[in-house]
C-alpha atoms as a PDB file:
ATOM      1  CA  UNK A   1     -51.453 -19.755 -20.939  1.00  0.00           C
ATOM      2  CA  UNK A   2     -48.308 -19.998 -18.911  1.00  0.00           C
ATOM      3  CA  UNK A   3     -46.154 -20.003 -22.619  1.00  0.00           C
ATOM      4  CA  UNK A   4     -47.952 -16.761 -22.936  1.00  0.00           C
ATOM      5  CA  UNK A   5     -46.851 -15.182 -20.609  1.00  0.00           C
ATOM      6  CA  UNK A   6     -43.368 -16.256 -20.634  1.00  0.00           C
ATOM      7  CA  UNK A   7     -43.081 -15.038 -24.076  1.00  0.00           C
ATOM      8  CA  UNK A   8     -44.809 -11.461 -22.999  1.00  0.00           C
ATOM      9  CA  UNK A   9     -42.289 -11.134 -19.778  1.00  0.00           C
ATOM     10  CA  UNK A  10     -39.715 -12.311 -22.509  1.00  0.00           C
ATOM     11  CA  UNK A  11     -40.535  -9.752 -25.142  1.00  0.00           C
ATOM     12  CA  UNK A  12     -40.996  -7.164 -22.263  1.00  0.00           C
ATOM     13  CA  UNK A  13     -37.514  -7.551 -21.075  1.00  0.00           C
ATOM     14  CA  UNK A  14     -35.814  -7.511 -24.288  1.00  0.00           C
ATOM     15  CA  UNK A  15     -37.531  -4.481 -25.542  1.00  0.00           C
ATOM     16  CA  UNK A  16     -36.259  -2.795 -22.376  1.00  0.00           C
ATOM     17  CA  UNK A  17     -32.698  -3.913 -23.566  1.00  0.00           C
ATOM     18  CA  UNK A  18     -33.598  -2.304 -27.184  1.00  0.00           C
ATOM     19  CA  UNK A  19     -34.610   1.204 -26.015  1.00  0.00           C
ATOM     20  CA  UNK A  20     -32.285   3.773 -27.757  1.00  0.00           C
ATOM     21  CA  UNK A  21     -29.530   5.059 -25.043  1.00  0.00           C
ATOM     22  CA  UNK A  22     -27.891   7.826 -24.643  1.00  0.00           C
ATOM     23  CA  UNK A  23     -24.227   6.565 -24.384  1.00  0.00           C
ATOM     24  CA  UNK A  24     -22.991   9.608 -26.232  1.00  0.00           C
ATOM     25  CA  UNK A  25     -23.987  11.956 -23.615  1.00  0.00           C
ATOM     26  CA  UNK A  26     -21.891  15.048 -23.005  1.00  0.00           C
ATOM     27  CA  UNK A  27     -22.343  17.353 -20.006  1.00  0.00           C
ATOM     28  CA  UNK A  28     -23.456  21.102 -20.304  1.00  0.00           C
ATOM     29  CA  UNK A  29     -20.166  22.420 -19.166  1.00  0.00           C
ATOM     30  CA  UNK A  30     -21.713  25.603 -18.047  1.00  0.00           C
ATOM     31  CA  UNK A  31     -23.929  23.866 -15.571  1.00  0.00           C
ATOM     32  CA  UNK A  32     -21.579  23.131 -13.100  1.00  0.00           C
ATOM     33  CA  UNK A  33     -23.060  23.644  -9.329  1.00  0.00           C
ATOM     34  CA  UNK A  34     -21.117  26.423  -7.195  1.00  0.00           C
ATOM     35  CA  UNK A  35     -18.493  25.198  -5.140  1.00  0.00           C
ATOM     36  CA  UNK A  36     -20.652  24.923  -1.404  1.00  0.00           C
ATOM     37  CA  UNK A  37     -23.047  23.187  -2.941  1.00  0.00           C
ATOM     38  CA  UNK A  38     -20.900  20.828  -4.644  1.00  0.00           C
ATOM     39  CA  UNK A  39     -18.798  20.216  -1.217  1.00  0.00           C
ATOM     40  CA  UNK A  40     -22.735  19.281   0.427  1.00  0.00           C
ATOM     41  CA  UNK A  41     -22.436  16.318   2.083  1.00  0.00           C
ATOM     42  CA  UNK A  42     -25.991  13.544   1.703  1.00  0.00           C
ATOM     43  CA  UNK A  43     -27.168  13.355   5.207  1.00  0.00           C
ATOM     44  CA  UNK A  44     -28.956  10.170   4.157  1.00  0.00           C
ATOM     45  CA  UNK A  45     -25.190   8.697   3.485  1.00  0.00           C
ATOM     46  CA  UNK A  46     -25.178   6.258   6.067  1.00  0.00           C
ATOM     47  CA  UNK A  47     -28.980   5.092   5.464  1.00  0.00           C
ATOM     48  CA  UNK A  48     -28.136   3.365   1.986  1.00  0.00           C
ATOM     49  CA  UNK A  49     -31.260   1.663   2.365  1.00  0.00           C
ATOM     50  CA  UNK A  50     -33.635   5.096   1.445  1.00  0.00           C
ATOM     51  CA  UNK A  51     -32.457   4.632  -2.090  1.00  0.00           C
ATOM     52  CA  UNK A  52     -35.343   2.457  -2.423  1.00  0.00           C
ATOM     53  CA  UNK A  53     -37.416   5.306  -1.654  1.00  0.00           C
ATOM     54  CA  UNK A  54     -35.250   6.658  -4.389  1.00  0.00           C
ATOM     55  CA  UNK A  55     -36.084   4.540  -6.614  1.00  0.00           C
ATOM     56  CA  UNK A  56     -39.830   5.501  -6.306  1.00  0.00           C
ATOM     57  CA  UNK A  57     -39.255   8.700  -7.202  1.00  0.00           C
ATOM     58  CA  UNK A  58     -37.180   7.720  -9.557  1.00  0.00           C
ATOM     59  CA  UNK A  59     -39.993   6.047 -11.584  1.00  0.00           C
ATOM     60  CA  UNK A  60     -42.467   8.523 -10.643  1.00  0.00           C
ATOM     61  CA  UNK A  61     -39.924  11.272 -11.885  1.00  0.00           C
ATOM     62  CA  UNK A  62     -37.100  10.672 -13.783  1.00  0.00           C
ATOM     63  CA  UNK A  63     -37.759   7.175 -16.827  1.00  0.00           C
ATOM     64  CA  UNK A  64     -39.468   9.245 -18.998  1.00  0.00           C
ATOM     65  CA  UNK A  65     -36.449  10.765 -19.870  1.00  0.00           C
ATOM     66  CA  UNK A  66     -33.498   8.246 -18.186  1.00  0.00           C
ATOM     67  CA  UNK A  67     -35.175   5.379 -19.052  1.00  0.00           C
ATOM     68  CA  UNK A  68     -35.659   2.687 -16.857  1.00  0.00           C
ATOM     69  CA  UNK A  69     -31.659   1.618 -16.019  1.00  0.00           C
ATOM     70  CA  UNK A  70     -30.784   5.170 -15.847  1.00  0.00           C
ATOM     71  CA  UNK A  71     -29.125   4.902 -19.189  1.00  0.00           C
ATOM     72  CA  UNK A  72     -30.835   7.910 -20.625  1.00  0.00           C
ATOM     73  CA  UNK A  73     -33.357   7.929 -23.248  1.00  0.00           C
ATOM     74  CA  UNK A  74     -31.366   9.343 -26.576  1.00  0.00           C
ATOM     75  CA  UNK A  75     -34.540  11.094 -28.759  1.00  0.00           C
ATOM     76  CA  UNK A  76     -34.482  13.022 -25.072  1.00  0.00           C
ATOM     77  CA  UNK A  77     -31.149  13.711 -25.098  1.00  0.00           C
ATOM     78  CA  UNK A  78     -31.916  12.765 -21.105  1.00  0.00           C
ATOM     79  CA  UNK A  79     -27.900  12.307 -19.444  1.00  0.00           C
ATOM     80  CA  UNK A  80     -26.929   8.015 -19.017  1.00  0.00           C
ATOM     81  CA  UNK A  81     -26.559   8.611 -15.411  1.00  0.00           C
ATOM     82  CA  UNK A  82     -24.449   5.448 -15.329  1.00  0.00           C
ATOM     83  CA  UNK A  83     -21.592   7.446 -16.914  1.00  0.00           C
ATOM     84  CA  UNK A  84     -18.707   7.589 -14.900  1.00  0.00           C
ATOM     85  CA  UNK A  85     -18.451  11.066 -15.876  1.00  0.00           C
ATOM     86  CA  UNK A  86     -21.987  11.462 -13.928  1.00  0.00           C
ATOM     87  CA  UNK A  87     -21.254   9.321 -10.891  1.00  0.00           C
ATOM     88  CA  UNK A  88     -17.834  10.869 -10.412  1.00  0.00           C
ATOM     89  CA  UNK A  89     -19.708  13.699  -9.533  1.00  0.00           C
ATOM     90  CA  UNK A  90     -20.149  14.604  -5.761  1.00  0.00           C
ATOM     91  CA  UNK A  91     -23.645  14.108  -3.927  1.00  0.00           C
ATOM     92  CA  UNK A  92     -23.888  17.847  -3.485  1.00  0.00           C
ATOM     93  CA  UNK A  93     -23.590  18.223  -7.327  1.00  0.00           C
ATOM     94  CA  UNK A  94     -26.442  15.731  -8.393  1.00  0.00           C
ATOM     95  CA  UNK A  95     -28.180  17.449  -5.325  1.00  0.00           C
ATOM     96  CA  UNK A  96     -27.738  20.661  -7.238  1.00  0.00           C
ATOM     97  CA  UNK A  97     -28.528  19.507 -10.298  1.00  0.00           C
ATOM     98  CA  UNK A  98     -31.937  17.870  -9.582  1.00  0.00           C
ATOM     99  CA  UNK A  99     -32.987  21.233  -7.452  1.00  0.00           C
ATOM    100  CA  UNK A 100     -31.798  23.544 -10.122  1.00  0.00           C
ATOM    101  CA  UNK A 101     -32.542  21.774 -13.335  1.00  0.00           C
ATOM    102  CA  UNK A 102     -31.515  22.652 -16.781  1.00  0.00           C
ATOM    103  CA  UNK A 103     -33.495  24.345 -19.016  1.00  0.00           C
ATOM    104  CA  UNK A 104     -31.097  24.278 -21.949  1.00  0.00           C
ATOM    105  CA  UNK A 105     -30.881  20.559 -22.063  1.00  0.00           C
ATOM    106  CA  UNK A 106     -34.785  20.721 -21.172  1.00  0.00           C
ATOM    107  CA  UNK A 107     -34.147  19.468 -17.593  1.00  0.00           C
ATOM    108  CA  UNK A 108     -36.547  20.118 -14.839  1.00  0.00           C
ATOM    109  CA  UNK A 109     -35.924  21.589 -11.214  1.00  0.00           C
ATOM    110  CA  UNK A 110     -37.076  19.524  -8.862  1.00  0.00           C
ATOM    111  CA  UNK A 111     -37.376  21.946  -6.048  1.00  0.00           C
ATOM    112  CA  UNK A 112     -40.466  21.409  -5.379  1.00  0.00           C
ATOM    113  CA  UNK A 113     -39.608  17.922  -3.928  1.00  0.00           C
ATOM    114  CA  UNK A 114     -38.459  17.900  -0.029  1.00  0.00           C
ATOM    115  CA  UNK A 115     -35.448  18.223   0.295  1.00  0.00           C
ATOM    116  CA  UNK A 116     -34.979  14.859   1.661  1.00  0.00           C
ATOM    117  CA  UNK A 117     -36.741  13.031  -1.070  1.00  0.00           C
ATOM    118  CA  UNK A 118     -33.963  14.854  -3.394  1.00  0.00           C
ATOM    119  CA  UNK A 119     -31.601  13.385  -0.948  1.00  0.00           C
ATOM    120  CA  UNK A 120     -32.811   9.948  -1.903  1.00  0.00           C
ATOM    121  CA  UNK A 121     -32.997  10.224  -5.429  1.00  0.00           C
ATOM    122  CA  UNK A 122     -29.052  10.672  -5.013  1.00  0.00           C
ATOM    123  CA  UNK A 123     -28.627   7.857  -3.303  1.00  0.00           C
ATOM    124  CA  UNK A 124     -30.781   5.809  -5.954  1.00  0.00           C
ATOM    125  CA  UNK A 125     -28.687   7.458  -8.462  1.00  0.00           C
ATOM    126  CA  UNK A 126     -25.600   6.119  -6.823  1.00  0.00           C
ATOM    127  CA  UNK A 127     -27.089   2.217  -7.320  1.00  0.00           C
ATOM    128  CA  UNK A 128     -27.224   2.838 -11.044  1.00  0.00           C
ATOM    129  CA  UNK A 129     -24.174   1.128 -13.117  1.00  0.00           C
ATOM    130  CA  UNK A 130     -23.599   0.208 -15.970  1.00  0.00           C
ATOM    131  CA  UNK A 131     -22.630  -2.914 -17.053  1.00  0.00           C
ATOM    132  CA  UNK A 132     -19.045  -3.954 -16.468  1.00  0.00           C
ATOM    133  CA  UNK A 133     -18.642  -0.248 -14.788  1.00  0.00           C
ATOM    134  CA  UNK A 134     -17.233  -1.082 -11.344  1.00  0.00           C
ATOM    135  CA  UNK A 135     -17.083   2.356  -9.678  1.00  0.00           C
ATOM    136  CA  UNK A 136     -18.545   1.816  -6.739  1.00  0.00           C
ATOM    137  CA  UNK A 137     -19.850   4.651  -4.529  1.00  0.00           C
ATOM    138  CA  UNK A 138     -17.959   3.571  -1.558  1.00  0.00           C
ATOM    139  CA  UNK A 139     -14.855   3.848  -3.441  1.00  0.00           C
ATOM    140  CA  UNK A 140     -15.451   7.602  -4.562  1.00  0.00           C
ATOM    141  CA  UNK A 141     -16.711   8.020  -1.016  1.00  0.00           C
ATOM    142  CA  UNK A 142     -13.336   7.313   0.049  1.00  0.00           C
ATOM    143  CA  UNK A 143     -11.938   9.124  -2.383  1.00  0.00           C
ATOM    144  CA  UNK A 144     -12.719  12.501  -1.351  1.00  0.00           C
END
């Protein structure tokens, strides 16, 4: 029984590993967020602990098409939000981009959501990284 079940959290894990990804992603360069919302600043910032809250919506929202690690789903062609290229981008950006949506890459708008809640699925977004990627959201923080 216990063998079981090792081999089913086993099998489980590595078919997580095995799910297509969408490494190759490349941004919609004409969905870029105007410049005041971009400069938006998270007012959750300094609460890094609502990104579990995040995370919630995150798998209420978002895996269908990100997949569970954020790494994007490729038959989707759902963004790897562990991309540098997508966590160089400012809070007021993703902030943007999960209000807004895109409809050309068949991305929903997520207005709907209090605007809090959007708040936190930034921050969760900020605890995704890929492996080896060390940009770390305290560094960009400082950054800017």
């Amino acid at each position: 029984m216990i063998r079981a079940a090792v081999l089913a959290t086993f099998l489980f894990l590595v078919s997580g590993l095995l799910l297509p990804q969408n490494t190759d992603y490349q941004p919609d360069p004409a969905w870029q967020p105007p410049e005041a919302a971009a400069a938006r600043a998270n007012p959750l910032a300094s609460s890094p602990e609502l990104a579990a809250g995040g995370r919630k919506l995150f798998q209420r929202y978002c895996v269908k098409c990100h997949g569970e690690q954020g790494s994007g789903v490729k038959e989707k062609k759902a963004a790897d939000l562990q991309l540098p290229l997508v966590q160089q981008q400012s809070d007021g950006a993703l902030f943007w981009k999960i209000t807004n949506g895109n409809l050309r890459r068949s991305m929903p708008a997520f207005s709907s959501l209090p605007e809090l809640q959007r708040w936190q699925l930034v921050l969760y977004l900020r605890t995704l990284k890929a492996p080896g990627n060390a940009f770390d959201h305290e560094e960009r923080r400082k950054a800017e």
